[in-house]
C-alpha atoms as a PDB file:
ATOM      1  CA  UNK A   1     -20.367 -35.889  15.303  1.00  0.00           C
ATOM      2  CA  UNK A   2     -18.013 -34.902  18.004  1.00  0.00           C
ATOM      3  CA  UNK A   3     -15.148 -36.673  15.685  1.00  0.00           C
ATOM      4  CA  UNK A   4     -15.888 -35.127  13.435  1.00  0.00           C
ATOM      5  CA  UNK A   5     -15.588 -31.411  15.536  1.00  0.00           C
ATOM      6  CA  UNK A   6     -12.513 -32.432  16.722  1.00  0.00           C
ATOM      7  CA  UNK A   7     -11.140 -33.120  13.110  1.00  0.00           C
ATOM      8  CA  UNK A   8     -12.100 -29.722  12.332  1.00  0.00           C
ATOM      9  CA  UNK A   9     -11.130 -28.051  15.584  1.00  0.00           C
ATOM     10  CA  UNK A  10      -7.294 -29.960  14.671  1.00  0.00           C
ATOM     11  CA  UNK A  11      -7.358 -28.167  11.366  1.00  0.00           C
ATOM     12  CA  UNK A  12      -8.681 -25.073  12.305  1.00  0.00           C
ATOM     13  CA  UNK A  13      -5.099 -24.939  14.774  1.00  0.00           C
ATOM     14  CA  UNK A  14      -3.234 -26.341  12.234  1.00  0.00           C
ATOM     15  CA  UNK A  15      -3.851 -23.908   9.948  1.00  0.00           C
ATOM     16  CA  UNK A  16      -3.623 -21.082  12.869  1.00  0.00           C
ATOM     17  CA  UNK A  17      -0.069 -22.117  13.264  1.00  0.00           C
ATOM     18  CA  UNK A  18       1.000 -22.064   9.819  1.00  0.00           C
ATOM     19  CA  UNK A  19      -0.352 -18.594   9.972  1.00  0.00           C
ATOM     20  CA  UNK A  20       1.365 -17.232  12.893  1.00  0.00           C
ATOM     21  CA  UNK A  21       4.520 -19.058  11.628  1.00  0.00           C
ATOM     22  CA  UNK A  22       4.197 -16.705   8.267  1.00  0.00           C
ATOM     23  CA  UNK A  23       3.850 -13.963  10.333  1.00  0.00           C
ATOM     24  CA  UNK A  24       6.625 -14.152  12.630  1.00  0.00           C
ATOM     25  CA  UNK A  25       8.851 -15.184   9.111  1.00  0.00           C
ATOM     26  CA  UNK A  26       7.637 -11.584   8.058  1.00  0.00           C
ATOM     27  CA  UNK A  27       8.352  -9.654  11.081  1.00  0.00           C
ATOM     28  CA  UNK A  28      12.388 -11.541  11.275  1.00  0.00           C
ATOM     29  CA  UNK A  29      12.599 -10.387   7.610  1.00  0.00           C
ATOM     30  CA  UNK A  30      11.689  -7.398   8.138  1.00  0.00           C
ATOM     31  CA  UNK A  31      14.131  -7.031  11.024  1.00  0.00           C
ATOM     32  CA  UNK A  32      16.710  -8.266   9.347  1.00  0.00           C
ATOM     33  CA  UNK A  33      16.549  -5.438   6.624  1.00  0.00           C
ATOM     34  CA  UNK A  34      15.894  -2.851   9.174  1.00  0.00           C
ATOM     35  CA  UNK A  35      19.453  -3.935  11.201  1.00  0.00           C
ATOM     36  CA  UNK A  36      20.628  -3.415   7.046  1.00  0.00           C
ATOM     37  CA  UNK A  37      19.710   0.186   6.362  1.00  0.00           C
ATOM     38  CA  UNK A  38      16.623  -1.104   3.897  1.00  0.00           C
ATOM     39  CA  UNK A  39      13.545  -0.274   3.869  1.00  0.00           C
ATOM     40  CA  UNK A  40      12.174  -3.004   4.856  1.00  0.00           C
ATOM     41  CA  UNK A  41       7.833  -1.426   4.109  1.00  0.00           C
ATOM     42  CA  UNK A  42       9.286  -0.900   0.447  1.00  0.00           C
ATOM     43  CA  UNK A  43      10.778  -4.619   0.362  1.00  0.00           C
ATOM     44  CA  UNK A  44       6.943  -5.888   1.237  1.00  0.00           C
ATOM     45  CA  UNK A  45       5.277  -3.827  -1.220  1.00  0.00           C
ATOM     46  CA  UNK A  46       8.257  -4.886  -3.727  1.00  0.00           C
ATOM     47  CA  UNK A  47       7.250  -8.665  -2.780  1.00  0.00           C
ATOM     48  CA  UNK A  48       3.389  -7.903  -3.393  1.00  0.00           C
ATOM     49  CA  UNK A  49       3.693  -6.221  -6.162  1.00  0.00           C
ATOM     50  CA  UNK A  50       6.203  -8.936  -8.147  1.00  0.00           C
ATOM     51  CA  UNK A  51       3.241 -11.482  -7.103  1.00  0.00           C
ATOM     52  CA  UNK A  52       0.791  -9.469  -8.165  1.00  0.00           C
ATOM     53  CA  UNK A  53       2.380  -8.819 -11.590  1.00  0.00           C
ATOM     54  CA  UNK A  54       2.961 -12.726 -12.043  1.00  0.00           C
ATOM     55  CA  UNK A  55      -0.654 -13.382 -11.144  1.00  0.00           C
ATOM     56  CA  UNK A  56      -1.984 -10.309 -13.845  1.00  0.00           C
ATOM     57  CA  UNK A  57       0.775  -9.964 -16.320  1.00  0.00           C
ATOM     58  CA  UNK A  58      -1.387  -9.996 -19.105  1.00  0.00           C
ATOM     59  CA  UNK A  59      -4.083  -7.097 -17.583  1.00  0.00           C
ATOM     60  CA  UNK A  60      -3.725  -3.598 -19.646  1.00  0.00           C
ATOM     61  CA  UNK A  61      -3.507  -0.589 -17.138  1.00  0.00           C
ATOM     62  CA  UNK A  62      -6.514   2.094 -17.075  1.00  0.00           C
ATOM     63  CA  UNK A  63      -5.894   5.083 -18.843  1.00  0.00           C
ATOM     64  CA  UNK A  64      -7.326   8.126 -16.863  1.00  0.00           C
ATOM     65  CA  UNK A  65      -9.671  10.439 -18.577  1.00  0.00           C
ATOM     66  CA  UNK A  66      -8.614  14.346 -19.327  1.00  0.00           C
ATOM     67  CA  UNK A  67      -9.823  15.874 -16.127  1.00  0.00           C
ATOM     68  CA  UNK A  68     -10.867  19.490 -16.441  1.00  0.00           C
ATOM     69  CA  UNK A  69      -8.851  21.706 -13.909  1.00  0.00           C
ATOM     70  CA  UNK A  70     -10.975  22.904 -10.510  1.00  0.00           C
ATOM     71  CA  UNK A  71     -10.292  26.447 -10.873  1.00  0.00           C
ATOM     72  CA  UNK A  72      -9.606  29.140 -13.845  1.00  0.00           C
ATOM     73  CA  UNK A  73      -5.409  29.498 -14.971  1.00  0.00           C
ATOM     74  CA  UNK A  74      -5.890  33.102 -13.134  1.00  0.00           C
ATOM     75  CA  UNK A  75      -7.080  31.548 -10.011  1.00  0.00           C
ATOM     76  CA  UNK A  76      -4.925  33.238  -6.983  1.00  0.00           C
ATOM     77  CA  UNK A  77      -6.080  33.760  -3.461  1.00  0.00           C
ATOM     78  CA  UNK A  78      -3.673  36.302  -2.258  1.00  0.00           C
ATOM     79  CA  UNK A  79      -4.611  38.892  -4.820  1.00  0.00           C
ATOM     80  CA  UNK A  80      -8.615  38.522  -4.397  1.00  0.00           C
ATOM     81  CA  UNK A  81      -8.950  38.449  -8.541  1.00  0.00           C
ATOM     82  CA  UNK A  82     -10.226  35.440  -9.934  1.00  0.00           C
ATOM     83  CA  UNK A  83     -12.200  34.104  -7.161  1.00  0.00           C
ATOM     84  CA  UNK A  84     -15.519  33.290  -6.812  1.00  0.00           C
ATOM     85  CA  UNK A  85     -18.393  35.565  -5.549  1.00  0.00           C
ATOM     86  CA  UNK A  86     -17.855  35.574  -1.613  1.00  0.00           C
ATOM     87  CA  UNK A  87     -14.396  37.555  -0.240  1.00  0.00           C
ATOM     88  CA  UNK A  88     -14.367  37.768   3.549  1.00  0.00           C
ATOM     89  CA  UNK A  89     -14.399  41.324   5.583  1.00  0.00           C
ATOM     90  CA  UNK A  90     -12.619  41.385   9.241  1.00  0.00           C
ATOM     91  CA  UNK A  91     -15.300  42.406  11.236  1.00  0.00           C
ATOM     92  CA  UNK A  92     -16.350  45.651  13.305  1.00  0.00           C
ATOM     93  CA  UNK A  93     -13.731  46.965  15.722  1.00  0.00           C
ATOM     94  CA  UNK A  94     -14.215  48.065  19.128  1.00  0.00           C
ATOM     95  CA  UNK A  95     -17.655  47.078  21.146  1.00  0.00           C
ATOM     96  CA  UNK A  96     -20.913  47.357  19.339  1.00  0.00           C
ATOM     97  CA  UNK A  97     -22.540  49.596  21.597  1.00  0.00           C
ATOM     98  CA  UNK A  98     -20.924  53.294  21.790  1.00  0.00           C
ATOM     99  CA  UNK A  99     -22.638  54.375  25.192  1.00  0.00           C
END
């Protein structure tokens, strides 16, 4: 049994490695095309998305349904028209009690 453990403890760090070695590969690229002038967030999400296109190349994008608009075409909140049933008042000036 503890062969066993160890076997699995040896690929366990194996694999760790090979993990932080992709990682620090990521952070030189992206370096690299920083020192460049790129963008080096829009080269990663260029490299995702290129994988993710081989992987689904054959999937059919979602059309979105018509969505109804949240508010009337006359809708405008400086003028007051158009709104719904509450419209705020400033409050009383001065202090409440006259005395």
């Amino acid at each position: 049994m503890q062969e066993e453990l160890n076997a699995q403890a040896e690929k366990y760090k194996e694999k760790q490695r090979q993990l932080e070695e992709e990682r620090r590969r990521q952070k030189i690229a992206m370096w690299e095309s920083m020192q460049e002038g790129k963008s080096y967030k829009g080269n990663l999400k260029l490299n995702q998305q290129e994988a993710e296109a081989g992987a689904s190349a054959s999937a059919v994008p979602k059309s979105k349904p018509n969505k109804k608009p949240l508010r009337g075409g006359g809708y405008n909140p400086l003028s007051g028209e158009g709104g719904g049933t509450c419209s705020w008042r400033p409050g009383r000036r001065g202090p409440s009690a006259g005395g």
